[in-house]
PDB file of N, CA and C in Angstrom:
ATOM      1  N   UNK A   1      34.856  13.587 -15.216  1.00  0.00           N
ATOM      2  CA  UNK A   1      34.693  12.159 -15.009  1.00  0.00           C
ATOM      3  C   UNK A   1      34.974  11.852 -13.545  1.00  0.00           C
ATOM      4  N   UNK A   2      34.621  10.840 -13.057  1.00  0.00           N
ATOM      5  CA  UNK A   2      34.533  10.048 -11.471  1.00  0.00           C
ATOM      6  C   UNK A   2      34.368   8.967 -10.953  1.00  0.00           C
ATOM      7  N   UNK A   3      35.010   8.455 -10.168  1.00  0.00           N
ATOM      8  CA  UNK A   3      35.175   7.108  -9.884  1.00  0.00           C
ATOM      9  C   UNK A   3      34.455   7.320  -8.145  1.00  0.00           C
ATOM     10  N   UNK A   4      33.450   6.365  -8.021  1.00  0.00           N
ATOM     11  CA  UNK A   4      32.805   6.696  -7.060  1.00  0.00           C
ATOM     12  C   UNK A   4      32.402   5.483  -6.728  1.00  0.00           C
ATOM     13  N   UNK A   5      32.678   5.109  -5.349  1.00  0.00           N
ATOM     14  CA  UNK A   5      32.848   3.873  -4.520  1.00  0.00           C
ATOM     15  C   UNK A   5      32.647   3.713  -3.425  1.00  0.00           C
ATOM     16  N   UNK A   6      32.562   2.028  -2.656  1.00  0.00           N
ATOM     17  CA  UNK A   6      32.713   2.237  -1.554  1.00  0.00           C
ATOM     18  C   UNK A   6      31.102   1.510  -1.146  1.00  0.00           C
ATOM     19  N   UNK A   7      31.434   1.054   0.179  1.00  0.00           N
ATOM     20  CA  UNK A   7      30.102   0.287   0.650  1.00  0.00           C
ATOM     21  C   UNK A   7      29.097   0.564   0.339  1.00  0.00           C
ATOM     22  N   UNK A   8      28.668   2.623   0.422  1.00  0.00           N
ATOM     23  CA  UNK A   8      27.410   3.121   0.432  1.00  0.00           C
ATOM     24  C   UNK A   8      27.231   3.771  -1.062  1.00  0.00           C
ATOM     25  N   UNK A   9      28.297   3.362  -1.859  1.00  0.00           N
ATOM     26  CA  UNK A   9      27.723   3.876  -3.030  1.00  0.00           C
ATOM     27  C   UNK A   9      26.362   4.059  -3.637  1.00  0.00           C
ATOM     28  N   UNK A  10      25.981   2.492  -4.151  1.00  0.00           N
ATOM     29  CA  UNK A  10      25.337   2.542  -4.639  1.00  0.00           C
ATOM     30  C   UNK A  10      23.565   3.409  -4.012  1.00  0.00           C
ATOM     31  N   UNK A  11      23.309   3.319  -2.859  1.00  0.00           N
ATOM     32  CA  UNK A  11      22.482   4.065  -2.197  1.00  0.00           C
ATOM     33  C   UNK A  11      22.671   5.629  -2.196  1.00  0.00           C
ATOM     34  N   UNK A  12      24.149   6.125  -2.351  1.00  0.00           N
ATOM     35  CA  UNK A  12      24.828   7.528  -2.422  1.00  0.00           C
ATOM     36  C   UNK A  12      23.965   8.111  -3.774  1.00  0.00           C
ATOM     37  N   UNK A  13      24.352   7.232  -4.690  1.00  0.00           N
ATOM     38  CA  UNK A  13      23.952   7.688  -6.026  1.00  0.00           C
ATOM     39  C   UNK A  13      22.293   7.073  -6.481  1.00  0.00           C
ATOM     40  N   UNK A  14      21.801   6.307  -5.582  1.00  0.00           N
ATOM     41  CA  UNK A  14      20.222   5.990  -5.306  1.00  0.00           C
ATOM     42  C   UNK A  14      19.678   7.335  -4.753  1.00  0.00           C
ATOM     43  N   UNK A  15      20.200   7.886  -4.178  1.00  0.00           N
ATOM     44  CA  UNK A  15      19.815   9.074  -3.223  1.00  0.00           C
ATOM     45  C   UNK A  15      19.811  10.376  -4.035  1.00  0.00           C
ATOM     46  N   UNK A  16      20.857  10.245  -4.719  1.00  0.00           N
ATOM     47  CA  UNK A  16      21.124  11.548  -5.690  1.00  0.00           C
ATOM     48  C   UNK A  16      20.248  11.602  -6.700  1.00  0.00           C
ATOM     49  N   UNK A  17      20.072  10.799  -7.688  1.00  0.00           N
ATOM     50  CA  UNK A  17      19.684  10.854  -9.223  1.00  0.00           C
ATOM     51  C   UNK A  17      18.044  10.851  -9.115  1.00  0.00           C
ATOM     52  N   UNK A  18      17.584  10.942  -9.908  1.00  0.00           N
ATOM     53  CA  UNK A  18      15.755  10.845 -10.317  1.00  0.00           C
ATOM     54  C   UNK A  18      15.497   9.328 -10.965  1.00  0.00           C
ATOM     55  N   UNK A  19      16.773   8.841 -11.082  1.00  0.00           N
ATOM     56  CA  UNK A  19      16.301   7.790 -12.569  1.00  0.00           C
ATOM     57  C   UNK A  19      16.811   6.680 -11.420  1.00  0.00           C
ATOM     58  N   UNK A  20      16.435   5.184 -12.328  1.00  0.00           N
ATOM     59  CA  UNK A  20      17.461   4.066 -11.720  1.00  0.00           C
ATOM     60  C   UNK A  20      18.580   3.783 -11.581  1.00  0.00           C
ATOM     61  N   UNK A  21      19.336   3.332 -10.521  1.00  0.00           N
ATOM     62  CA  UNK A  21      20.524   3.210 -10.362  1.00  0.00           C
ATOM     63  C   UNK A  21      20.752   2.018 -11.809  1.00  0.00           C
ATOM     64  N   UNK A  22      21.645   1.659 -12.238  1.00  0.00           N
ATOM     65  CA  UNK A  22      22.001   0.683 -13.621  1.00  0.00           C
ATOM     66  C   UNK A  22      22.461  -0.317 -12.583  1.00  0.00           C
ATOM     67  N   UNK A  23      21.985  -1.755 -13.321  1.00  0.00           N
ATOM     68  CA  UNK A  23      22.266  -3.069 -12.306  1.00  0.00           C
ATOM     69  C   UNK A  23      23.969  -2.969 -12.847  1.00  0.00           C
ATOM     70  N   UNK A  24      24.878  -4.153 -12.114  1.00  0.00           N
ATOM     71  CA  UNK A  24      26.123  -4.021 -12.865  1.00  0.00           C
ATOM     72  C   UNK A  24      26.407  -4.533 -13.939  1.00  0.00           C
ATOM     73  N   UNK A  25      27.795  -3.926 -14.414  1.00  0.00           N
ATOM     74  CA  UNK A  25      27.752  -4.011 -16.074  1.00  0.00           C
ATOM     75  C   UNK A  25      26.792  -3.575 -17.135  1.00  0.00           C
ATOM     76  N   UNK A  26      25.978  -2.605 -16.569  1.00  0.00           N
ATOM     77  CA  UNK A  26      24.803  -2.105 -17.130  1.00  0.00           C
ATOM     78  C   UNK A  26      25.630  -0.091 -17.450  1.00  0.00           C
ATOM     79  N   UNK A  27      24.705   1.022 -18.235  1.00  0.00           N
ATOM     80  CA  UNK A  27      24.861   1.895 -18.321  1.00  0.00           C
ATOM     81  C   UNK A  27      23.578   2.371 -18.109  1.00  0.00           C
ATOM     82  N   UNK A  28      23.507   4.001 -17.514  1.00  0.00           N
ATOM     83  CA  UNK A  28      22.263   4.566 -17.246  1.00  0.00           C
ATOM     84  C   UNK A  28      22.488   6.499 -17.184  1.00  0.00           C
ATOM     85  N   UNK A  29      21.692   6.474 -17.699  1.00  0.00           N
ATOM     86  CA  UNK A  29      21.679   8.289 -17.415  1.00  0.00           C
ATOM     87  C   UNK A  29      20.511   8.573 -16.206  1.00  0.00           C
ATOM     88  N   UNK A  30      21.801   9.233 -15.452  1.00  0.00           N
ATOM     89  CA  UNK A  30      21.167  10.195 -14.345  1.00  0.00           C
ATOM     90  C   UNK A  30      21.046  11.287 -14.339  1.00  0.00           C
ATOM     91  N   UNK A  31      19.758  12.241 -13.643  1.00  0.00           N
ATOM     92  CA  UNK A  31      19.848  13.380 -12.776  1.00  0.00           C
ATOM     93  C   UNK A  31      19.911  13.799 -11.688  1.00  0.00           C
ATOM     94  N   UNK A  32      20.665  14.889 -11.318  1.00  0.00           N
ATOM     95  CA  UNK A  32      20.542  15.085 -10.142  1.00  0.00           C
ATOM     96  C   UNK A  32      19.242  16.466 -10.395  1.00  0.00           C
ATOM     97  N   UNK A  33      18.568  16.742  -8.937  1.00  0.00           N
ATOM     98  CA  UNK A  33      17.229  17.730  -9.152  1.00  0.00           C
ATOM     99  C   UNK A  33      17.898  18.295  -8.162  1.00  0.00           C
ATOM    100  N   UNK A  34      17.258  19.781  -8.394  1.00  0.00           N
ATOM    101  CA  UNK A  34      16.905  21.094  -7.524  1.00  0.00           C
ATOM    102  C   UNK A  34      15.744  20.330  -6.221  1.00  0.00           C
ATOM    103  N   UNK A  35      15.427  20.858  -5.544  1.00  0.00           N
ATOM    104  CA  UNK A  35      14.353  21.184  -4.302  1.00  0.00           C
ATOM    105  C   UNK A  35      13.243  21.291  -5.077  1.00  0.00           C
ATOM    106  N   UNK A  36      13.450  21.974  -6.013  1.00  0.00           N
ATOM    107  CA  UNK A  36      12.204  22.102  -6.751  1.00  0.00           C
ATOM    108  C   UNK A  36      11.688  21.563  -8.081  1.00  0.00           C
ATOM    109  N   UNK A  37      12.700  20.135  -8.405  1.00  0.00           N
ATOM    110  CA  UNK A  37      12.226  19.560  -9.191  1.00  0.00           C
ATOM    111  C   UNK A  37      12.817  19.836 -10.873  1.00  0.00           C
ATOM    112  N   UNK A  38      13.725  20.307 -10.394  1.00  0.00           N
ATOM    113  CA  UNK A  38      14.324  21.207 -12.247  1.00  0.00           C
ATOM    114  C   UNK A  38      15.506  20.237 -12.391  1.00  0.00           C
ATOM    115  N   UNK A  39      15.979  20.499 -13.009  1.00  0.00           N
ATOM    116  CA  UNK A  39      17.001  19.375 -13.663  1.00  0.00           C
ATOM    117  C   UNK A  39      18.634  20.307 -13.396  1.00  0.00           C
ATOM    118  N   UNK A  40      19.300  19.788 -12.790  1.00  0.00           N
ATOM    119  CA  UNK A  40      20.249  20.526 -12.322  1.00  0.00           C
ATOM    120  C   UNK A  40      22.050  20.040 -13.060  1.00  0.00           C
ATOM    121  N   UNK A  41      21.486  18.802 -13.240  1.00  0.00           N
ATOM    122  CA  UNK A  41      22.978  18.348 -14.163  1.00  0.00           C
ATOM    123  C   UNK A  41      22.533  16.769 -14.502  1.00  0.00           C
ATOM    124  N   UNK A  42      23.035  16.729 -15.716  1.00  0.00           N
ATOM    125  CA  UNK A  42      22.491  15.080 -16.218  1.00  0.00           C
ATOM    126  C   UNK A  42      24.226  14.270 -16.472  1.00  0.00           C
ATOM    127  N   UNK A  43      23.979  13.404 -16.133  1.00  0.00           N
ATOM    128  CA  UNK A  43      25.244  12.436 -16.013  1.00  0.00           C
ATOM    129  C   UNK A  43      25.251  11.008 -16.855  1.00  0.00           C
ATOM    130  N   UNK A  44      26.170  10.218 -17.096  1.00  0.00           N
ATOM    131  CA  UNK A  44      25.912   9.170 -17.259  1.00  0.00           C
ATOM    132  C   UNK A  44      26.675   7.979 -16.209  1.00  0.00           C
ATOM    133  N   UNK A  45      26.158   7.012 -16.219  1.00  0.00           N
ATOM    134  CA  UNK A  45      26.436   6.193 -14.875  1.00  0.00           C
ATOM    135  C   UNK A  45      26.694   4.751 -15.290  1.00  0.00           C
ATOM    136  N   UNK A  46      28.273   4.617 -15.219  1.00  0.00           N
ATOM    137  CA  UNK A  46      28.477   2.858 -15.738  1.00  0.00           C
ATOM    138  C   UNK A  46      28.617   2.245 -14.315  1.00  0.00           C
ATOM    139  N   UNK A  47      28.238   1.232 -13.917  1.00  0.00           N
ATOM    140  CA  UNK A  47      28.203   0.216 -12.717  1.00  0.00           C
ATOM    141  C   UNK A  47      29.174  -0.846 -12.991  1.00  0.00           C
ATOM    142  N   UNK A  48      30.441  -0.308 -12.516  1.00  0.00           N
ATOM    143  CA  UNK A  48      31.601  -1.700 -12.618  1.00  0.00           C
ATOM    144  C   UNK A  48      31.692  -2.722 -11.766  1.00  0.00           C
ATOM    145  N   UNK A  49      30.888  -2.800 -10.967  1.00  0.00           N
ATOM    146  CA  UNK A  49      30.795  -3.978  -9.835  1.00  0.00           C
ATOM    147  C   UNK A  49      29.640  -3.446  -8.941  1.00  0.00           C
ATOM    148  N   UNK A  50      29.353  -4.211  -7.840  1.00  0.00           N
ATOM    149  CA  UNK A  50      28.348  -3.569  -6.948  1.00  0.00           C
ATOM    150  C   UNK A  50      28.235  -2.384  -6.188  1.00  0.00           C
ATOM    151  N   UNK A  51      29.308  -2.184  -5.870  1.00  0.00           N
ATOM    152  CA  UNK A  51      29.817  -0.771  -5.342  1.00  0.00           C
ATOM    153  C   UNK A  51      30.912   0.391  -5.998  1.00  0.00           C
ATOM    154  N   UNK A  52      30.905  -0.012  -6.824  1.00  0.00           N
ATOM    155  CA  UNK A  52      32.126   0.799  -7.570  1.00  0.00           C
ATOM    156  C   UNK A  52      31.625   1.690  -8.989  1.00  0.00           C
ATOM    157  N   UNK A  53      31.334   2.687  -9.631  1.00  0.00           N
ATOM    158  CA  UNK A  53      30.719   3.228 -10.299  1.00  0.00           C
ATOM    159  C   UNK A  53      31.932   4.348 -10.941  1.00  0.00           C
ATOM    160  N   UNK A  54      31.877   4.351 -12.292  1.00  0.00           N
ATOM    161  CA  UNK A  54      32.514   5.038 -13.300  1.00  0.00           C
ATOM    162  C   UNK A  54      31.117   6.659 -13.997  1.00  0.00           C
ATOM    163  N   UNK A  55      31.875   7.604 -13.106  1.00  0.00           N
ATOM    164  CA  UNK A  55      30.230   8.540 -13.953  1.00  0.00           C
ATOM    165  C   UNK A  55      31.092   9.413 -15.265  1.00  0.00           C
ATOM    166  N   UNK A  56      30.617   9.888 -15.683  1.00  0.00           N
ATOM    167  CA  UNK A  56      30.782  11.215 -16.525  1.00  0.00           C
ATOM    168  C   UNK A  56      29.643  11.719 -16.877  1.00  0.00           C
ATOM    169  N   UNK A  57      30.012  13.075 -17.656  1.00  0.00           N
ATOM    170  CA  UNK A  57      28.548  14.040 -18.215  1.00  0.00           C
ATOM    171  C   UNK A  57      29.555  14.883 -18.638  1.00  0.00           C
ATOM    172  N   UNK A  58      28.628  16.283 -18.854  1.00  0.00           N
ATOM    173  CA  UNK A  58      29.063  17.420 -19.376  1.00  0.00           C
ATOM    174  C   UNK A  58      30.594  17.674 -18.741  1.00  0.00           C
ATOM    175  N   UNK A  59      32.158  18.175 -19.595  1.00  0.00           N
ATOM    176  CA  UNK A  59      33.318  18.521 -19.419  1.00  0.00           C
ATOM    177  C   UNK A  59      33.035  19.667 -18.602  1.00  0.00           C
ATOM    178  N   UNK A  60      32.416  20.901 -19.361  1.00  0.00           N
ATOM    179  CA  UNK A  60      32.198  22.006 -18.770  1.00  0.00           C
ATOM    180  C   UNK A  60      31.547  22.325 -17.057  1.00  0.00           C
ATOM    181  N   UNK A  61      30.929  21.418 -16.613  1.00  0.00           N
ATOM    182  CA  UNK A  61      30.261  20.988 -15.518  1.00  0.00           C
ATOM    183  C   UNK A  61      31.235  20.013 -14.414  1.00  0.00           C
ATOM    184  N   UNK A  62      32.413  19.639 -14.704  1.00  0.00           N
ATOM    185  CA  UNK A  62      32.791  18.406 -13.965  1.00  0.00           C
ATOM    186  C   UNK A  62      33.004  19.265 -12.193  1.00  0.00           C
ATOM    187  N   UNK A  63      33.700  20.454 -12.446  1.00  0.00           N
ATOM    188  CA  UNK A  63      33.251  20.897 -10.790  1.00  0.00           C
ATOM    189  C   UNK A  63      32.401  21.278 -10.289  1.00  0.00           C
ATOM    190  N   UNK A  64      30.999  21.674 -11.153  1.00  0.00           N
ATOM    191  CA  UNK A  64      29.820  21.821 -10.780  1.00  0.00           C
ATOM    192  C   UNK A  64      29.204  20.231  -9.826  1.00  0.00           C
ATOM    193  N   UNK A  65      29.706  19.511 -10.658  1.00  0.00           N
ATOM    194  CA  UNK A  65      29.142  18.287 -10.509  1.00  0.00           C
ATOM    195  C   UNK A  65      29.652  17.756  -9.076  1.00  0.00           C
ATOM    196  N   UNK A  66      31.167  17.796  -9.113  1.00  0.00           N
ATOM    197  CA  UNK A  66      31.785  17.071  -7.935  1.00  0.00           C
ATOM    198  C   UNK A  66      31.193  18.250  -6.581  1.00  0.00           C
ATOM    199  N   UNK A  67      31.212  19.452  -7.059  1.00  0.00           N
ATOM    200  CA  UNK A  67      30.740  20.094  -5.350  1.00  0.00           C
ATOM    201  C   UNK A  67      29.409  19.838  -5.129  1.00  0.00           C
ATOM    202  N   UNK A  68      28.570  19.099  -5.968  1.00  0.00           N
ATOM    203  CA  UNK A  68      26.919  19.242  -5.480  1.00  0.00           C
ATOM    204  C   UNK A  68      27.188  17.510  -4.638  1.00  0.00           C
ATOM    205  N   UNK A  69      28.045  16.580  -5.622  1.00  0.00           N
ATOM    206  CA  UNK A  69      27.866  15.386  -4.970  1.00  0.00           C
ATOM    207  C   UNK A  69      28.840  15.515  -3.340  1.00  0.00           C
ATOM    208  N   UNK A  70      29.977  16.532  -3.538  1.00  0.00           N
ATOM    209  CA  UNK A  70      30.539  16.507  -2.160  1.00  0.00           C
ATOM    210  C   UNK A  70      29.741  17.176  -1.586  1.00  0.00           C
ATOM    211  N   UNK A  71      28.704  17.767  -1.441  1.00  0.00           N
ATOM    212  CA  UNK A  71      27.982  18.544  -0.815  1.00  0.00           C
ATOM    213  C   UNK A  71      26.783  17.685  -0.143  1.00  0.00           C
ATOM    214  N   UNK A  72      26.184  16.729  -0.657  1.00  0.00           N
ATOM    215  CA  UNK A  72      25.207  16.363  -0.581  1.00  0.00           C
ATOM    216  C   UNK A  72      25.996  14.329   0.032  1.00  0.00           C
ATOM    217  N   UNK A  73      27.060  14.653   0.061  1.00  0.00           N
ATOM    218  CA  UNK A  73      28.220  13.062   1.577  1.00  0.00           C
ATOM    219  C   UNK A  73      27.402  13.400   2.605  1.00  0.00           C
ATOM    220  N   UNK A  74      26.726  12.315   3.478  1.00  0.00           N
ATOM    221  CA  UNK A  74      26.396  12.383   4.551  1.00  0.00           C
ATOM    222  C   UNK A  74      27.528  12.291   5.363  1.00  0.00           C
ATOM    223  N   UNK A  75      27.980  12.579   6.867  1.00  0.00           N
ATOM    224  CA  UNK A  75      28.876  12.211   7.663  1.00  0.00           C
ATOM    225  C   UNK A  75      28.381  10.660   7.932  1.00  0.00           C
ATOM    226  N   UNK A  76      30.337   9.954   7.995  1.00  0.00           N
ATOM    227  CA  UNK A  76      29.951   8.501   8.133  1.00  0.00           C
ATOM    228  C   UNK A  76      29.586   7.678   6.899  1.00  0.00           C
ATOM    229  N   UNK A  77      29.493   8.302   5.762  1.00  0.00           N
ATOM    230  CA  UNK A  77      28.850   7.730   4.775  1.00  0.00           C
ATOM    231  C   UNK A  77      30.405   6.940   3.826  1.00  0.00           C
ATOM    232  N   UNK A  78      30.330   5.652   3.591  1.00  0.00           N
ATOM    233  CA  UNK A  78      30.711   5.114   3.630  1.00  0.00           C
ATOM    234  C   UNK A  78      31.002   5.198   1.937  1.00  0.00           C
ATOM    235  N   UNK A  79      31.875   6.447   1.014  1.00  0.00           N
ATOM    236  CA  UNK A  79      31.464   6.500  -0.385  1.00  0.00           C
ATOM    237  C   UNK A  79      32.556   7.646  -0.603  1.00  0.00           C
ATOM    238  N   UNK A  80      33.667   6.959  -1.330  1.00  0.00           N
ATOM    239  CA  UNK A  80      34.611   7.574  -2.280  1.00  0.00           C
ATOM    240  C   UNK A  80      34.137   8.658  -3.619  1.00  0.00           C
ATOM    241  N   UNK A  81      34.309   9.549  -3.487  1.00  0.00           N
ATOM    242  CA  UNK A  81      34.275  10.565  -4.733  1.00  0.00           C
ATOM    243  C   UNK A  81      35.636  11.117  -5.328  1.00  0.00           C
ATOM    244  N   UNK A  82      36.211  10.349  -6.609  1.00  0.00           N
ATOM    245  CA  UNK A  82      37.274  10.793  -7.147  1.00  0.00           C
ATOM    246  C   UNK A  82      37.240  11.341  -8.119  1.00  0.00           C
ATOM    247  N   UNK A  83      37.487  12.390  -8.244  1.00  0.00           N
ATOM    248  CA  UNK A  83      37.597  13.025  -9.947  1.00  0.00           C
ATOM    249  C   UNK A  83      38.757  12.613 -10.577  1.00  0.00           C
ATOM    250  N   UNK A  84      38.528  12.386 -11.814  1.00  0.00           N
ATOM    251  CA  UNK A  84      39.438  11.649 -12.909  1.00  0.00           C
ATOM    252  C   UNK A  84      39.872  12.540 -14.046  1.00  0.00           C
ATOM    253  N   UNK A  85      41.131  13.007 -14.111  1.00  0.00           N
ATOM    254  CA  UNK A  85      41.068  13.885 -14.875  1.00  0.00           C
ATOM    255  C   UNK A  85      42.253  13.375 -15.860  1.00  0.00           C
ATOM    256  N   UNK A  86      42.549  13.609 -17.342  1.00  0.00           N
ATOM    257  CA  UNK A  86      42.758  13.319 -18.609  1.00  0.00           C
ATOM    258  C   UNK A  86      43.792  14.126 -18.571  1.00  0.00           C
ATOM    259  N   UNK A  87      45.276  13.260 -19.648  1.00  0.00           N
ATOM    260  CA  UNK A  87      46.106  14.261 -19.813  1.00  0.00           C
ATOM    261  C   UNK A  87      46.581  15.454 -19.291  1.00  0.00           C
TER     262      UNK A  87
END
């Protein structure tokens, strides 16, 4: 799970996924893609305000997930990535 924020969020995760970003107070399933178009991890995406975003997906995947999105921070980019972790 992840709490992901911050001025440039919502464009962060516009940038990432294949699908629509969810307006707020809305829910949406995302992907992120390969280079080549394959499906690389599917997420789901709650929008708690305009910039502030609650994700989860697959347990087994959660550090798969956080190194592709820390991987893919522009420098300067204006967007919190927190992993949230349970008990």
């Amino acid at each position: 799970h992840f709490r992901i924020s911050g001025a440039g969020a919502a464009a962060f995760i516009d940038r990432l996924i294949a699908n629509k970003v969810p307006a707020v107070g809305r829910v949406g399933l995302g992907h992120f893609l390969t280079p080549s178009g394959k499906v690389y991890s599917e997420l789901t995406f709650v929008r708690l305000a305009e910039d502030d975003f609650y994700v989860t997906g697959y347990s087994g995947y959660q550090l798969h997930d956080l190194r592709w999105m820390r991987t893919h921070l522009k420098a300067g980019e204006e967007v919190n990535v927190e992993e949230i972790r349970w008990g």
